[in-house]
Protein backbone atom coordinates (compact mmCIF):
# COMPACT_ATOMS: atom_id res chain seq x y z
CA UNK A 1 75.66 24.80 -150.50
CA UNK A 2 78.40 26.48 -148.21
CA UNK A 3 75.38 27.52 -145.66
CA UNK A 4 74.34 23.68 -145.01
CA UNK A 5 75.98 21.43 -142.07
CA UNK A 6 77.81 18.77 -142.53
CA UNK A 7 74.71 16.43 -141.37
CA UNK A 8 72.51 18.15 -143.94
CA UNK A 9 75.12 16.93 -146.71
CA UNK A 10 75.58 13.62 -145.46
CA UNK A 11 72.03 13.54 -145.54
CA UNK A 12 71.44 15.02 -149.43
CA UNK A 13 74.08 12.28 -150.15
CA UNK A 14 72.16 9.34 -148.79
CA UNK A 15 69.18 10.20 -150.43
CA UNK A 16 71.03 10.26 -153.72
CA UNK A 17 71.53 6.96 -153.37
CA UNK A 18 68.62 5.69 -152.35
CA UNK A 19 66.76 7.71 -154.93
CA UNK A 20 68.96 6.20 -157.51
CA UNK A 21 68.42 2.79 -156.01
CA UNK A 22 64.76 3.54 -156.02
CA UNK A 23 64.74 4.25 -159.67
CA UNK A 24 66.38 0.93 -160.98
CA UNK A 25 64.59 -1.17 -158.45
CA UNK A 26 60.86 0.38 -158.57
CA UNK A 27 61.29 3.36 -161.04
CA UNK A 28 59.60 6.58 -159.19
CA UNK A 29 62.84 7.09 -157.14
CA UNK A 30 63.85 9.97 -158.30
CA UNK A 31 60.85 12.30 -156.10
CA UNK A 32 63.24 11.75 -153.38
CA UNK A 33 65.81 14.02 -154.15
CA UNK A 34 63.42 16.80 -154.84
CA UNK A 35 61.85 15.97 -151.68
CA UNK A 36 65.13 15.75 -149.86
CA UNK A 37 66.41 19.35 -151.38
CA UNK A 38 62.78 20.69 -149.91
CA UNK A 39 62.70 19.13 -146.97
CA UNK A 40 66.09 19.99 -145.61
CA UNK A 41 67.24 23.02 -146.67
CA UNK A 42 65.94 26.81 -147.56
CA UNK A 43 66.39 26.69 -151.05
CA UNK A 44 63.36 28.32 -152.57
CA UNK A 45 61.12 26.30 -154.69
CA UNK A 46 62.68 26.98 -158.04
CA UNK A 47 66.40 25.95 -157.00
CA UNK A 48 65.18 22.68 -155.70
CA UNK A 49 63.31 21.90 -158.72
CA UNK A 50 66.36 22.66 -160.99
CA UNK A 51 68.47 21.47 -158.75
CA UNK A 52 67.01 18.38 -158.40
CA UNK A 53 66.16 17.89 -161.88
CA UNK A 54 69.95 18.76 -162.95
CA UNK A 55 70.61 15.37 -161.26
CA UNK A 56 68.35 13.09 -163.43
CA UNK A 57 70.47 13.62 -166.61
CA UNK A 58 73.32 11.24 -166.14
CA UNK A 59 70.81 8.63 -164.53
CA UNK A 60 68.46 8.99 -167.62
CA UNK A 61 71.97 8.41 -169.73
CA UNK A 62 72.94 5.58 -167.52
CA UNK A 63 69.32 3.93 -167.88
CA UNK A 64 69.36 4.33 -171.30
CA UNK A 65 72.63 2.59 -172.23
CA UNK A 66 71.44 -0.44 -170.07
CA UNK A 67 68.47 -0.42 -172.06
CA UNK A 68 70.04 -0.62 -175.11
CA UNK A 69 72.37 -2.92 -174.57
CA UNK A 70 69.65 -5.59 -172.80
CA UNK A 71 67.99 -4.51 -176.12
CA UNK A 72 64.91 -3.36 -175.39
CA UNK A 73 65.73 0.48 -177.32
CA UNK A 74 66.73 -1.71 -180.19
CA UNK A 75 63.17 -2.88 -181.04
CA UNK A 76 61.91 -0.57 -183.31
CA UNK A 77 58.69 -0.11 -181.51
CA UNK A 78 59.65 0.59 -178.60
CA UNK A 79 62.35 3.35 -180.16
CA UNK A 80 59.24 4.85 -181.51
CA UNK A 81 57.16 5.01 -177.83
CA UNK A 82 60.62 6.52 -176.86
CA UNK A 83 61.47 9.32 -179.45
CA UNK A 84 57.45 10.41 -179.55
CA UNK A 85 57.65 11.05 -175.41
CA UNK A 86 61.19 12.53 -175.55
CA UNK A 87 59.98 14.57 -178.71
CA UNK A 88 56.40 15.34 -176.63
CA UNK A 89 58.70 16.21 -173.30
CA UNK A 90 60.61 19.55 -175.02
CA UNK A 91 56.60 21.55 -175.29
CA UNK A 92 55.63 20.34 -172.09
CA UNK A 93 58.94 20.60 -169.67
CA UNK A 94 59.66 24.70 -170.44
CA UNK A 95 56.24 25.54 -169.41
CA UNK A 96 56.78 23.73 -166.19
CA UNK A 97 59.83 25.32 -165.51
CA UNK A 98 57.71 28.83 -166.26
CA UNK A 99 54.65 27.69 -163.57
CA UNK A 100 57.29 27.10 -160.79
CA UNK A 101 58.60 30.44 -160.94
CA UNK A 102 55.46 32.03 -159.66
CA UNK A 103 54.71 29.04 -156.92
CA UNK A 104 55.18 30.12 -153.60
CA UNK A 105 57.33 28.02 -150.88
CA UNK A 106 53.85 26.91 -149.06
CA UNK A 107 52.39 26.21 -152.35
CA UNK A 108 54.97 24.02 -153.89
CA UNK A 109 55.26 22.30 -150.26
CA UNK A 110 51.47 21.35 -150.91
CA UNK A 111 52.41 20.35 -154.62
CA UNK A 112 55.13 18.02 -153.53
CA UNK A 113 52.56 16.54 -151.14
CA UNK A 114 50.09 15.94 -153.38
CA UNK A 115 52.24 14.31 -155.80
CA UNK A 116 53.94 12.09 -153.41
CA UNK A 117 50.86 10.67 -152.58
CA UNK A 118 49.97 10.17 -156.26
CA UNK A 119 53.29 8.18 -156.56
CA UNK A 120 52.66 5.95 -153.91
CA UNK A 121 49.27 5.18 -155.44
CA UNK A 122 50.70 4.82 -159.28
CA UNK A 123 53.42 2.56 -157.09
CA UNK A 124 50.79 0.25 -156.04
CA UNK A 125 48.72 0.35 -159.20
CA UNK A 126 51.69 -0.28 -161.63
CA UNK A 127 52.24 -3.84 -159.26
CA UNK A 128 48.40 -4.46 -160.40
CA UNK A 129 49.21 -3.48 -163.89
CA UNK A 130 52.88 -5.61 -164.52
CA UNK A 131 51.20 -8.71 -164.35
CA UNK A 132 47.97 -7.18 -167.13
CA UNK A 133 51.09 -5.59 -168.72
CA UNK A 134 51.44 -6.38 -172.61
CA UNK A 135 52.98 -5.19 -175.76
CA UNK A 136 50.48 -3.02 -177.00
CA UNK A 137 51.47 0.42 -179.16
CA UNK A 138 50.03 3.30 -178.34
CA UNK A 139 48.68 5.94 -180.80
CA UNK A 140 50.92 8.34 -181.54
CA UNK A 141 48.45 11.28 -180.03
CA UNK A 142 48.05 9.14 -176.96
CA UNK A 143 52.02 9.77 -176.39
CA UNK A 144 51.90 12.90 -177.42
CA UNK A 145 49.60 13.93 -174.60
CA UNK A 146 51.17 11.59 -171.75
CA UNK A 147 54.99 13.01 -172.93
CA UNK A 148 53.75 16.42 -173.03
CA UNK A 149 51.48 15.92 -169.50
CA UNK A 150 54.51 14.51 -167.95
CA UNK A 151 57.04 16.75 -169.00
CA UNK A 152 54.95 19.73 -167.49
CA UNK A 153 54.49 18.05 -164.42
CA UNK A 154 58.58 16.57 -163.80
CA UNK A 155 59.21 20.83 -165.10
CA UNK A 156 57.03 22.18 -162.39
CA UNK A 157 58.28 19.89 -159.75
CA UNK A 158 61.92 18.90 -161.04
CA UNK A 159 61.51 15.34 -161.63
CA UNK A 160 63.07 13.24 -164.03
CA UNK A 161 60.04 11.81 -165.69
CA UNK A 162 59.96 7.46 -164.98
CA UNK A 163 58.14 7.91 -161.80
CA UNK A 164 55.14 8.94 -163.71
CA UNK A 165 55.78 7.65 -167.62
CA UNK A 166 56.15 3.92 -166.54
CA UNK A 167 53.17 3.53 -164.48
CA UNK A 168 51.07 5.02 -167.36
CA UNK A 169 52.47 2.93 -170.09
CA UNK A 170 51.79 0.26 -167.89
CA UNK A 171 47.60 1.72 -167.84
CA UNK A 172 47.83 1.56 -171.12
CA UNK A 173 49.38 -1.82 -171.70
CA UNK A 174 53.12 -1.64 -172.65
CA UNK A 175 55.30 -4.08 -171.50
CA UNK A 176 57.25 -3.41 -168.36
CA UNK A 177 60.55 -3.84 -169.57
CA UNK A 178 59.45 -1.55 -172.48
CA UNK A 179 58.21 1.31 -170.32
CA UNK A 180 61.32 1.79 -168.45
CA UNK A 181 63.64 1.71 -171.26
CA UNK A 182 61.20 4.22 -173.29
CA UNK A 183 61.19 6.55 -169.71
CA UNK A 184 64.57 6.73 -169.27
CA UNK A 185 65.17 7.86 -173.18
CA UNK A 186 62.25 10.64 -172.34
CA UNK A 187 64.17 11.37 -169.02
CA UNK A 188 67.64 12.51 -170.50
CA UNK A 189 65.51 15.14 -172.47
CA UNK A 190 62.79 16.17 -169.59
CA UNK A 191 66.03 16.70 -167.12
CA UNK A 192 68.21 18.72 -170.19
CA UNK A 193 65.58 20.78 -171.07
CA UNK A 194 64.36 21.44 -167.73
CA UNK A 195 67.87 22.22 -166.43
CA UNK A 196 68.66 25.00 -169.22
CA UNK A 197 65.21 26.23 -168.41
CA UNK A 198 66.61 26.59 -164.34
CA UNK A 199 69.76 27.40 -165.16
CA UNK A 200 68.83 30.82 -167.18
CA UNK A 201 66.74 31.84 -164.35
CA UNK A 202 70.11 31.24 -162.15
CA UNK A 203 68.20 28.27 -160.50
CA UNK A 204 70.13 25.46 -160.28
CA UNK A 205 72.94 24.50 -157.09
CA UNK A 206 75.79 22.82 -158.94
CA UNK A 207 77.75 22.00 -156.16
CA UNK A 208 74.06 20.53 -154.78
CA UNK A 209 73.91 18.64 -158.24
CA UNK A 210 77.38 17.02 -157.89
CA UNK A 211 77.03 16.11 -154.25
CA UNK A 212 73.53 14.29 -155.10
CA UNK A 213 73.84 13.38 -158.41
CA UNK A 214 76.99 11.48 -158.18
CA UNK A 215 75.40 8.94 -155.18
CA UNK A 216 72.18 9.01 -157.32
CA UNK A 217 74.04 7.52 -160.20
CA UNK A 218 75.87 4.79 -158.05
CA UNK A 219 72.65 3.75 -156.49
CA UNK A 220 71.14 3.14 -160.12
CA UNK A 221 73.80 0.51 -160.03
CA UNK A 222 73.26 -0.62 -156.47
CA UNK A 223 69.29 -0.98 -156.96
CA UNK A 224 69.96 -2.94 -160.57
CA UNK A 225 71.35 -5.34 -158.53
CA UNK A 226 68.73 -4.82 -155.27
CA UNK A 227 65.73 -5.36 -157.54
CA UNK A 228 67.30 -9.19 -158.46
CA UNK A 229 68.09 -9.87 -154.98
CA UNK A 230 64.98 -8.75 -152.83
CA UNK A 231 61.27 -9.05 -154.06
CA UNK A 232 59.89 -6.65 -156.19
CA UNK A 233 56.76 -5.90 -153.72
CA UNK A 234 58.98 -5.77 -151.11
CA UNK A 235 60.94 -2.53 -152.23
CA UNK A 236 57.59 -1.38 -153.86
CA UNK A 237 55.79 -1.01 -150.21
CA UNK A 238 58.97 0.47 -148.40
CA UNK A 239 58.90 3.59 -151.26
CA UNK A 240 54.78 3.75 -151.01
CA UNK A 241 55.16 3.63 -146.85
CA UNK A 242 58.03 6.06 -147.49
CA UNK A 243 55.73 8.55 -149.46
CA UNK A 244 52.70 8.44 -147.75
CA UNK A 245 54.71 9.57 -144.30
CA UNK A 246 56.35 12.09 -145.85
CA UNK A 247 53.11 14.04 -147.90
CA UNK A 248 51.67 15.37 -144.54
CA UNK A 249 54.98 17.13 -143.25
CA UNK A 250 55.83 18.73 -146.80
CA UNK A 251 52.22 20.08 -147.03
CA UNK A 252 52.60 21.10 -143.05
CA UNK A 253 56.46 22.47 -143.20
């Protein structure tokens, strides 16, 4: 952290915040840290991953007390779509963390890219899906797999998990409400495991956690209160416009 400017700080900072505001508002904010840590400094690939994942454990702690006290983690159902990801999460997220250890800088630039893109798309389809959105229950294999798929995916990339859990609930027909309190259960355990995982390969920034991590948490605040004062779409198509210009330069940097 001592080799970055002061701008480049300032910079990390702001997109704490408005990662953190991005996941209370639309839910897949929390790429833009990751994509922030890549973008702006020389951190290889596997400190920005556990850097950036580091940061998603006090917002998946924060999410998850607002979910229980709205109530949503107190139906028993969802509880159980919750505990079978977070359970599904510890196989998938250590293999993650082992994948990004042998990804090159160019490679994970592409990566990042590619799953940016895939986020704005799940962005767009989850506003098709909220209003088809129901209370179905998935099988318990069906979690299994997503919990396990997404775990591998947030480990390889350092994610937190929401930006890819809730819009495939959603596919699948679970509530809204329910998918985001069930996500942020799964991403206290995705970001814990997945920061050990860094942090024994010597991976992980903390002064880069604190400095991001901190905003991040205040802007889960800030967007809980966004999301009831602007339109829904509206914050959903500045995050997919967002994405979609920033793929081409992290495949290209």
């Amino acid at each position: 952290m001592a080799d970055l400017s002061a701008g480049v700080l300032v910079l990390l900072a702001l997109i704490g915040v408005v990662g953190g505001v991005g996941i209370s508002a639309v839910g897949p904010g929390g790429v833009l840290p990751t994509i922030g840590l890549f973008a702006l400094t020389p951190l290889a690939p596997a400190v920005v991953a556990g850097t950036a994942i580091a940061t998603n454990i006090a917002c998946g702690i924060a999410g998850t007390a607002a979910f229980t006290a709205s109530g949503q983690l107190r139906d028993a159902a969802t509880r159980r779509t919750a505990l079978i990801l977070a359970a599904a999460a510890v196989l998938g997220t250590p293999p993650g963390v082992v994948i990004n250890t042998h990804v090159s800088k160019k490679a994970f630039g592409i990566l990042l890219a590619v799953f940016a893109v895939a986020v704005a798309v799940l962005v767009w389809w989850r506003g098709r899906q909220e209003a088809a959105a129901g209370h179905a229950h998935p099988r318990t294999w069906v979690l299994v797999v997503l919990g396990a798929a997404v775990g591998l995916v947030s480990g390889v990339l350092g994610l937190g998990g929401p930006m890819l859990t809730v819009p495939l609930l959603l596919a699948i027909g679970v509530g809204v409400l329910e998918s985001l309190a069930a996500a942020q259960v799964q991403s206290i355990v995705i970001a814990s495991v997945g920061t050990i995982g860094y942090a024994i390969h010597g991976s992980v920034d903390w002064g880069l956690v604190l400095l991001i991590g901190a905003p991040e948490l205040a802007g889960v605040i800030v967007g809980w209160r966004i999301a009831r004062a602007l339109p829904t779409a509206t914050l959903r198509g500045i995050l997919v416009v967002v994405l979609l210009a920033l793929a081409p330069y992290l495949a290209l940097r």
